[in-house]
Protein backbone atom coordinates (compact mmCIF):
# COMPACT_ATOMS: atom_id res chain seq x y z
CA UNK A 1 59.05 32.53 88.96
CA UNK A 2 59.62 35.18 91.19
CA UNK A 3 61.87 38.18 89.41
CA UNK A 4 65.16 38.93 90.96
CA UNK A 5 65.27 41.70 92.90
CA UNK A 6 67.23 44.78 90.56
CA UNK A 7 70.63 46.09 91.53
CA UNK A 8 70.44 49.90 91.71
CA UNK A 9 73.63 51.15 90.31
CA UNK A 10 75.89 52.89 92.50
CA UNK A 11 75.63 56.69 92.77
CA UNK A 12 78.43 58.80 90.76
CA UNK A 13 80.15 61.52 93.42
CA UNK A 14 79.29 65.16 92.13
CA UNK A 15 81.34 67.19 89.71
CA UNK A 16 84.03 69.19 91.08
CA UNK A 17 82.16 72.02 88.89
CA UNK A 18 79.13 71.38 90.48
CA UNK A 19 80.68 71.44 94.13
CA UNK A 20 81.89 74.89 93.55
CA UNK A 21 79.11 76.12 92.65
CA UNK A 22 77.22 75.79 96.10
CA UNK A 23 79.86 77.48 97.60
CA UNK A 24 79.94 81.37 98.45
CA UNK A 25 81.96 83.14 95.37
CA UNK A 26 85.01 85.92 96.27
CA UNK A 27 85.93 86.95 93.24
CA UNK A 28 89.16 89.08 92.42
CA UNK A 29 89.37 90.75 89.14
CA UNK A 30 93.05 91.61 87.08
CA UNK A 31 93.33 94.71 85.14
CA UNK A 32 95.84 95.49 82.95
CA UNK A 33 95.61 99.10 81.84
CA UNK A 34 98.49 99.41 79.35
CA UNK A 35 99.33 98.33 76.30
CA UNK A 36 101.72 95.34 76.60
CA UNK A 37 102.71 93.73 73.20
CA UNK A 38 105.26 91.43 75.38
CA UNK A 39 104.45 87.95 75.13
CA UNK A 40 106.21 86.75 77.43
CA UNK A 41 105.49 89.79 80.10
CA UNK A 42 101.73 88.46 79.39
CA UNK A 43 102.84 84.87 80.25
CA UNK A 44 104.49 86.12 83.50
CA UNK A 45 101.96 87.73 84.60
CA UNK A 46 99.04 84.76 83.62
CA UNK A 47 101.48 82.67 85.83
CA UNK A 48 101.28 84.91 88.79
CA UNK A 49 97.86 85.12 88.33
CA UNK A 50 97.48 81.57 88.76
CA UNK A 51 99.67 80.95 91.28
CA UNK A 52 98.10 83.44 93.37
CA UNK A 53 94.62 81.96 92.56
CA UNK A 54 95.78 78.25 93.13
CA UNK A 55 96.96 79.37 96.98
CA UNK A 56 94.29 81.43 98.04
CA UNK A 57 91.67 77.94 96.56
CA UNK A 58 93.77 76.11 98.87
CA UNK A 59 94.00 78.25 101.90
CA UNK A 60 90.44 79.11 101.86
CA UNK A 61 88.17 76.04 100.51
CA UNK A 62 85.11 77.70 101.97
CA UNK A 63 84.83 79.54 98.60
CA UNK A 64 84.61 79.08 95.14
CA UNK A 65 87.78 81.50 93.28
CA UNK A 66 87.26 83.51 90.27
CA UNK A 67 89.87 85.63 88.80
CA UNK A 68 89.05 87.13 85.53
CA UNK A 69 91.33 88.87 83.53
CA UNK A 70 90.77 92.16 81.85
CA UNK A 71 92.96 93.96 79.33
CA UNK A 72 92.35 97.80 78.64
CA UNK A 73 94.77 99.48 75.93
CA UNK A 74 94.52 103.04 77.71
CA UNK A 75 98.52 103.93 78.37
CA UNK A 76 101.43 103.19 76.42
CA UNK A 77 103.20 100.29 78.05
CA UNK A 78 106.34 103.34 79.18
CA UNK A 79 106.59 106.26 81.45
CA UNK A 80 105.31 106.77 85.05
CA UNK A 81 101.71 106.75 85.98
CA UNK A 82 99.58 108.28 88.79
CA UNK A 83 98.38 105.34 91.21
CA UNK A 84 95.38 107.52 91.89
CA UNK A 85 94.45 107.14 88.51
CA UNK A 86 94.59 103.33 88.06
CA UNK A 87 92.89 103.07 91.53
CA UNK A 88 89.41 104.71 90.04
CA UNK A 89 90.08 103.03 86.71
CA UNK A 90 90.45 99.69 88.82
CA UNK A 91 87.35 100.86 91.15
CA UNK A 92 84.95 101.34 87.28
CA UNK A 93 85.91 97.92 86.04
CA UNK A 94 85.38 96.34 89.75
CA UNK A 95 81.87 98.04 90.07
CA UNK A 96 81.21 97.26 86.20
CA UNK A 97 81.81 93.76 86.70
CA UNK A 98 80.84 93.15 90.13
CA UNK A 99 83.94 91.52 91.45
CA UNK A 100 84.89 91.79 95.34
CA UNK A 101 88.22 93.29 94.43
CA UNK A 102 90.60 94.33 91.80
CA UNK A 103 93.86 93.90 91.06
CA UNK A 104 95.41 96.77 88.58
CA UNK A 105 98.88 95.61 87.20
CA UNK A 106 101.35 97.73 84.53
CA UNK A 107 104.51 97.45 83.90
CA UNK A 108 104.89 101.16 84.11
CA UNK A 109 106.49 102.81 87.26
CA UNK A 110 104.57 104.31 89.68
CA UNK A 111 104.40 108.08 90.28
CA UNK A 112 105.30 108.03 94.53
CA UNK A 113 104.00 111.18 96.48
CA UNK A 114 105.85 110.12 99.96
CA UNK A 115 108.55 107.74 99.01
CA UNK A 116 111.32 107.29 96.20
CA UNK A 117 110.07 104.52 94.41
CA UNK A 118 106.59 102.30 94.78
CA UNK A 119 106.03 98.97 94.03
CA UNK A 120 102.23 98.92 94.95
CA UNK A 121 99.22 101.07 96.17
CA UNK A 122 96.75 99.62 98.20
CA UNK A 123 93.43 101.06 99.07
CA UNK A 124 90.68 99.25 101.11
CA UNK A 125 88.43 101.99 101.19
CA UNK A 126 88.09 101.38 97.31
CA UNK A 127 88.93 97.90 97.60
CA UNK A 128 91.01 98.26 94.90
CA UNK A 129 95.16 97.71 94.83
CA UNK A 130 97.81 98.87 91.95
CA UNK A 131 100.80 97.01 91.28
CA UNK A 132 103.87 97.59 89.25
CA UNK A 133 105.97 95.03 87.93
CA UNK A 134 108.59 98.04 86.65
CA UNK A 135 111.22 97.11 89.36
CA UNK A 136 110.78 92.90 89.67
CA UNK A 137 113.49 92.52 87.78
CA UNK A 138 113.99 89.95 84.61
CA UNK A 139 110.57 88.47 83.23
CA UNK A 140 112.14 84.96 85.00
CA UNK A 141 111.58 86.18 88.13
CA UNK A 142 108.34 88.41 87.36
CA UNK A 143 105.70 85.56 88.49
CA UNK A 144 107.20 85.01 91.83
CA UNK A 145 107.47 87.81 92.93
CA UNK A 146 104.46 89.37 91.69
CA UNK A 147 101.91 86.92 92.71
CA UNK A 148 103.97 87.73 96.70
CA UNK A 149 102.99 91.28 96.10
CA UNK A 150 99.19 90.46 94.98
CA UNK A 151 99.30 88.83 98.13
CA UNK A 152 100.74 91.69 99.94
CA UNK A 153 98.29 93.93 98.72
CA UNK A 154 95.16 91.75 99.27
CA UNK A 155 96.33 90.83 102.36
CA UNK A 156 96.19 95.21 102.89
CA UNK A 157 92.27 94.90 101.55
CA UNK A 158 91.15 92.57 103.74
CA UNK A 159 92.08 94.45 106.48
CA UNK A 160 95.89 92.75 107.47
CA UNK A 161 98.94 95.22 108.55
CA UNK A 162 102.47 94.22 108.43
CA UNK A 163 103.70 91.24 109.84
CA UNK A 164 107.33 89.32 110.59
CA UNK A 165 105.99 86.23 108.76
CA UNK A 166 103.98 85.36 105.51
CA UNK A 167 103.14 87.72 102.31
CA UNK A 168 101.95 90.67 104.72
CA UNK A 169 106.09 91.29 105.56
CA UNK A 170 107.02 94.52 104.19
CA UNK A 171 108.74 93.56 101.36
CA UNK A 172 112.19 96.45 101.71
CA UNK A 173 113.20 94.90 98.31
CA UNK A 174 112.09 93.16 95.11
CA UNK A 175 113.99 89.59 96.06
CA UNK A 176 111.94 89.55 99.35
CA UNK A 177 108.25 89.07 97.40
CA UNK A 178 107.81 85.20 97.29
CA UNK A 179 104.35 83.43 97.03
CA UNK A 180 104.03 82.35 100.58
CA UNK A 181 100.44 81.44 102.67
CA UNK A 182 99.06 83.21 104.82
CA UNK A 183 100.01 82.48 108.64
CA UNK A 184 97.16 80.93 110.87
CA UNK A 185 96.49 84.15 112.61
CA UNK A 186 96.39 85.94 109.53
CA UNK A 187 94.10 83.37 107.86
CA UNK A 188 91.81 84.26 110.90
CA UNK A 189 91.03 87.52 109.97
CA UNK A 190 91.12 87.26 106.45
CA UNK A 191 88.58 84.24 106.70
CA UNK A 192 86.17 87.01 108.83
CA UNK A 193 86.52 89.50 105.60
CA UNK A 194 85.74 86.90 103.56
CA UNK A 195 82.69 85.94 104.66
CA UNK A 196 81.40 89.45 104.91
CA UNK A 197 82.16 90.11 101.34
CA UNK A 198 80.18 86.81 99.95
CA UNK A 199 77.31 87.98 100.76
CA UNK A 200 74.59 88.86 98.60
CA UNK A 201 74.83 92.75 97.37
CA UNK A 202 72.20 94.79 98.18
CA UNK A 203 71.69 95.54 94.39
CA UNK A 204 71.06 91.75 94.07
CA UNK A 205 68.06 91.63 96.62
CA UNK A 206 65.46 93.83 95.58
CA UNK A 207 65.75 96.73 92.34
CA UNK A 208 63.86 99.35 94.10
CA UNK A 209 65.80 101.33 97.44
CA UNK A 210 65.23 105.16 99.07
CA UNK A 211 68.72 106.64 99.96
CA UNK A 212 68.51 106.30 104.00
CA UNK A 213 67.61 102.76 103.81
CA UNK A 214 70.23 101.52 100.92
CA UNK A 215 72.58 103.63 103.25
CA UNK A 216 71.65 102.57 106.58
CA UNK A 217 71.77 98.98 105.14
CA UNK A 218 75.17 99.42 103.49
CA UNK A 219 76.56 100.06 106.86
CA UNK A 220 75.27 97.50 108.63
CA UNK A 221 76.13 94.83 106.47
CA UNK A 222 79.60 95.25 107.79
CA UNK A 223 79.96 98.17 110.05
CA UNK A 224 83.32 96.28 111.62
CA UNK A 225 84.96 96.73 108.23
CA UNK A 226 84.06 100.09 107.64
CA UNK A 227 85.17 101.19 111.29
CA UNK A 228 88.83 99.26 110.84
CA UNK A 229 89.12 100.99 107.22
CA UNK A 230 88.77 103.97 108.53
CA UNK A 231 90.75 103.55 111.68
CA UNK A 232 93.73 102.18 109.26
CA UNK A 233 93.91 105.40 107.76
CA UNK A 234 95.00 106.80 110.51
CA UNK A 235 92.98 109.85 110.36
CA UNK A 236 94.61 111.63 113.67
CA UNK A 237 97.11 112.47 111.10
CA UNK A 238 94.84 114.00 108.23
CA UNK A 239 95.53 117.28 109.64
CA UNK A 240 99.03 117.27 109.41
CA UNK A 241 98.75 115.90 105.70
CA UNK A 242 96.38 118.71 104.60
CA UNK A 243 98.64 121.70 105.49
CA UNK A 244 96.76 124.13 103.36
CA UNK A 245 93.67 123.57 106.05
CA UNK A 246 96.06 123.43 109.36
CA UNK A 247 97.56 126.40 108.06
CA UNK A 248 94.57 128.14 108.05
CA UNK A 249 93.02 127.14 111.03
CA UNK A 250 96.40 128.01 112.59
CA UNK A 251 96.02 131.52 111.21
CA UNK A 252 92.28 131.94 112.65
CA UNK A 253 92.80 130.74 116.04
CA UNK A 254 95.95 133.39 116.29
CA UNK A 255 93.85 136.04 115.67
CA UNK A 256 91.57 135.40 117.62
CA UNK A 257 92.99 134.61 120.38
CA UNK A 258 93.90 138.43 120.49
CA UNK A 259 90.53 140.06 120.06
CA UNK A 260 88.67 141.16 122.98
CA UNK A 261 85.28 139.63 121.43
CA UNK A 262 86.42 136.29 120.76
CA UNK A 263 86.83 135.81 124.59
CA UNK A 264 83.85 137.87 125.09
CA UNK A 265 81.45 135.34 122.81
CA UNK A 266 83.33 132.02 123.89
CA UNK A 267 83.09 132.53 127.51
CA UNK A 268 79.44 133.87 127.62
CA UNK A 269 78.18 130.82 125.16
CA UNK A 270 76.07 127.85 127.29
CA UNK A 271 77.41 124.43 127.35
CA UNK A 272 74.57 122.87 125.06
CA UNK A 273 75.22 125.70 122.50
CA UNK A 274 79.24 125.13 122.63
CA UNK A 275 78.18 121.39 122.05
CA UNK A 276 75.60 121.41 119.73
CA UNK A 277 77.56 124.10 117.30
CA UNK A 278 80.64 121.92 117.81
CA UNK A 279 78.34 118.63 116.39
CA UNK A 280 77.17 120.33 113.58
CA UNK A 281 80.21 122.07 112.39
CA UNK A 282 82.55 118.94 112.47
CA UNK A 283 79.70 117.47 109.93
CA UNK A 284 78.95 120.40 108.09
CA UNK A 285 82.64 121.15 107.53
CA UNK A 286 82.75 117.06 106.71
CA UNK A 287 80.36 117.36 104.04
CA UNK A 288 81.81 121.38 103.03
CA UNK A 289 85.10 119.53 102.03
CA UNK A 290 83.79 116.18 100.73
CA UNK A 291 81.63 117.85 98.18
CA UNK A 292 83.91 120.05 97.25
CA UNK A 293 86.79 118.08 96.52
CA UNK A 294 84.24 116.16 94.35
CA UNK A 295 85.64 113.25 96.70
CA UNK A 296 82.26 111.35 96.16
CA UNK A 297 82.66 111.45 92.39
CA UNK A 298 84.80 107.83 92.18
CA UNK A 299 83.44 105.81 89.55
CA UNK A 300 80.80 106.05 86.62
CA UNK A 301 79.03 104.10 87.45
CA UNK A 302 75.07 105.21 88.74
CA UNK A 303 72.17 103.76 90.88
CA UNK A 304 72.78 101.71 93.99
CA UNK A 305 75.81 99.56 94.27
CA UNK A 306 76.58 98.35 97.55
CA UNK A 307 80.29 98.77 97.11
CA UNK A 308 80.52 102.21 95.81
CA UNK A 309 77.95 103.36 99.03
CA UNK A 310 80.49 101.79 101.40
CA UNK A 311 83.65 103.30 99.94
CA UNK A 312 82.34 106.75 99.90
CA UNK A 313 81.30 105.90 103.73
CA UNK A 314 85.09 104.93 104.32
CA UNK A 315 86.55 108.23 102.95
CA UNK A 316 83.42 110.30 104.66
CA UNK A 317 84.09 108.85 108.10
CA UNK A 318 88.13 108.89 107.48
CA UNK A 319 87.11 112.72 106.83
CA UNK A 320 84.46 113.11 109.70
CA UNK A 321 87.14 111.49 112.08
CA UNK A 322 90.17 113.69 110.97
CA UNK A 323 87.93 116.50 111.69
CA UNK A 324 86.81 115.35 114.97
CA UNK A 325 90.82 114.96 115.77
CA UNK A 326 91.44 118.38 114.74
CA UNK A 327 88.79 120.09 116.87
CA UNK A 328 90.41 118.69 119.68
CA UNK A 329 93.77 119.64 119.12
CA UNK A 330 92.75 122.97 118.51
CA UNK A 331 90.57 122.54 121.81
CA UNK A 332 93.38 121.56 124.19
CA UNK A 333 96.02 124.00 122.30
CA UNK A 334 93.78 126.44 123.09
CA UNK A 335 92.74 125.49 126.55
CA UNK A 336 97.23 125.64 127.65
CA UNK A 337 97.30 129.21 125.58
CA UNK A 338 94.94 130.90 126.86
CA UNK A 339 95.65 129.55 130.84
CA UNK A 340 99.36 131.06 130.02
CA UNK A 341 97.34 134.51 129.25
CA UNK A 342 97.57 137.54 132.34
CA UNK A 343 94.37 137.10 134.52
CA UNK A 344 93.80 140.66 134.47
CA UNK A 345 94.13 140.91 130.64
CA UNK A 346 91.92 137.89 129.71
CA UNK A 347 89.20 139.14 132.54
CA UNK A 348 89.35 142.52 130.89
CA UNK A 349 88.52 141.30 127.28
CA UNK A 350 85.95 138.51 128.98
CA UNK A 351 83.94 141.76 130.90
CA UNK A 352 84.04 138.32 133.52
CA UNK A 353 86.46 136.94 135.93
CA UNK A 354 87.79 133.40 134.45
CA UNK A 355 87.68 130.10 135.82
CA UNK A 356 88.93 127.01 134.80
CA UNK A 357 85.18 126.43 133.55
CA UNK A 358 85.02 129.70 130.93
CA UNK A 359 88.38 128.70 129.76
CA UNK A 360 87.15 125.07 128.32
CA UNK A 361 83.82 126.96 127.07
CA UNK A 362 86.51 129.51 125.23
CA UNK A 363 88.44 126.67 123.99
CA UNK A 364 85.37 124.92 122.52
CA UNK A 365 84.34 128.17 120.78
CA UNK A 366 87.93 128.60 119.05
CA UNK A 367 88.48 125.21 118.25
CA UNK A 368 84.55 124.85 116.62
CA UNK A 369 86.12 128.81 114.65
CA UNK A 370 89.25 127.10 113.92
CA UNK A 371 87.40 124.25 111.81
CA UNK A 372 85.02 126.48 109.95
CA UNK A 373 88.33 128.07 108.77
CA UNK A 374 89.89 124.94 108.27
CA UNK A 375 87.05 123.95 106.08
CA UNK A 376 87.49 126.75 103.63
CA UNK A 377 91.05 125.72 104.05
CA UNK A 378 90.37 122.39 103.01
CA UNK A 379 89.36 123.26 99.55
CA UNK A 380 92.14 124.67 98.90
CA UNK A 381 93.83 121.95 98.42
CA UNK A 382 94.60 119.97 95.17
CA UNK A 383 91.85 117.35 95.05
CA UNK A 384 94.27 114.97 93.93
CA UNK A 385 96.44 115.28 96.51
CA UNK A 386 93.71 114.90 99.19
CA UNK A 387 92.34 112.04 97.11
CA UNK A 388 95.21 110.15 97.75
CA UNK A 389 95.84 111.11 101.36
CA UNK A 390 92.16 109.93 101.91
CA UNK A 391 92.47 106.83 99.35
CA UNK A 392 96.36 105.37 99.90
CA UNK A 393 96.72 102.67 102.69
CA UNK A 394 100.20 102.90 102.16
CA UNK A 395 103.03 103.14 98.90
CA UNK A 396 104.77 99.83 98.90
């Protein structure tokens, strides 16, 4: 007798769990910093949570979701708090824990520096966003319209700016925050984020790294996202938000402009020495005010972490590139002042006669003066406040 041939059993699909796991993890921690003794304040805000994590699995399959939730008893759960605070104690527990982002969430009000009230603080360069659920209104309509404005504000960190349609539309009161998708176009570019930020950290590949290369690596594992953080600060208008450095650059260049040996120097300097000095004093002055407005010292947390390298690059180059914007405003104030000056006068204090050429080498030489002044300048001002000009996308 021959032996029937045996019937393989059919094959069971995979696990959901298992599934997920393959797939490239974002994950987007909660912190709440205060201590809530609200029940039902905790419910709201475990239902926003989970509405917020429930639309983002289904707009973006690609990845596998995590959203842990952390509770730190730090503030009393009354009173206003400084954003700039919870954004570095959000930035420790993201680094700590190795999420992508964080979420920080009181029910405290937020202490505004440019507007009356704030709902929310975003800031990519930290990739870290504060939200208050102080003016949502009843705990009914809490997990509505905070998981709209966790939207809002990731939407801010992955690189989105306002919009007519979906959760990036500025929300001008509470009642307009509703848990809506993301439009196509905006799933576009957060989808391109994404994938960046699933990578495998640098930490993760090897234990062992020299400062240039962990640097140079940092960068170039996402050098488009560091170049539109930084452009999104809009750091053209640094100078005008640092008026204790403006003012003083303001101060130099008027002197100068009336002393005989400032036109005497500028004028008589070569082109590759005007350029070269102009280089290195944008950077050095960088660096002069970076280090000491401790604006380096953000987290903790020490050794390499990928993250932490590529927010201090963020607020370096928002710094370098304000800088860079105020040497040429000084250069082409300059340049208009000094072609209003008598011929006769300016040739006088020059020992030359001017041309259109020894103006723009006198303009570079008071512009590169006017940010060395600036630069002491600079440190002048309350870190805090510069923190936040540097750190805030926006108050909400």
């Amino acid at each position: 007798m021959t032996a029937s041939p045996q019937r393989l059993a059919p094959e069971e699909p995979a696990a959901p769990e298992a599934a997920e796991a393959t797939l490239p993890l974002i994950q987007v921690g909660w912190v709440l910093p205060t201590d809530i003794q609200d029940l039902a304040l905790l419910d709201a805000y475990e239902e926003a949570r989970a509405r917020v994590h429930t639309l983002l699995a289904d707009l973006f399959p690609q990845f596998h979701w995590e959203m842990p939730l952390v509770r730190r008893h730090r503030y009393p759960p009354h009173g206003p708090l400084d954003p700039l605070e919870l954004l570095e104690l959000g930035l420790q527990e993201k680094i700590h824990f190795h999420w992508d982002f964080s979420l920080v969430v009181t029910p405290n009000d937020l202490h505004p520096r440019q507007r009356i009230s704030t709902l929310g603080v975003p800031s990519s360069a930290l990739e870290v966003a504060v939200m208050s659920s102080a003016l949502l209104g009843p705990t009914t309509e809490i997990p509505e319209r905070l998981a709209g404005l966790a939207l809002h504000m990731l939407g801010h960190l992955w690189g989105l700016g306002h919009d007519e349609q979906g959760p990036m539309l500025p929300p001008e009161s509470p009642e307009s925050l509703s848990c809506v998708p993301f439009t196509e176009a905006q799933q576009i570019g957060v989808l391109a984020r994404l994938e960046e930020v699933a990578d495998e950290r640098l930490e993760e590949e090897q234990a062992r790294w020299g400062w240039l290369s962990f640097h140079w690596r940092t960068f170039w594992t996402d050098p488009q996202g560091i170049w539109l953080d930084i452009w999104d600060y809009a750091p053209w208008r640094l100078p005008l938000r640092m008026g204790r450095m403006t003012a003083a650059t303001a101060v130099s260049i008027f002197f100068l402009l009336l002393g005989a040996e400032s036109w005497e120097v500028g004028t008589h300097l070569s082109t590759p020495v005007l350029v070269l000095g102009a280089l290195v004093t944008m950077v050095g002055a960088t660096a002069f005010v970076f280090a000491g407005q401790n604006l380096g010292q953000i987290s903790r947390e020490v050794g390499w972490r990928e993250q932490l390298v590529r927010s201090r690059m963020v607020i370096f180059g928002t710094l370098l590139l304000g800088i860079v914007f105020l040497w040429l405003f000084l250069f082409v104030t300059t340049f208009l002042i000094a072609a209003l000056f008598p011929d006769q006068t300016v040739s006088g204090w020059a020992g030359v006669s001017l041309g259109g050429f020894s103006l723009l080498r006198h303009a570079a030489f008071m512009a590169t003066v006017g940010v060395l002044a600036g630069a002491l300048g600079g440190n002048l001002e309350e870190e805090e406040e510069i923190k936040a000009d540097l750190l805030y996308d926006e108050e909400t």
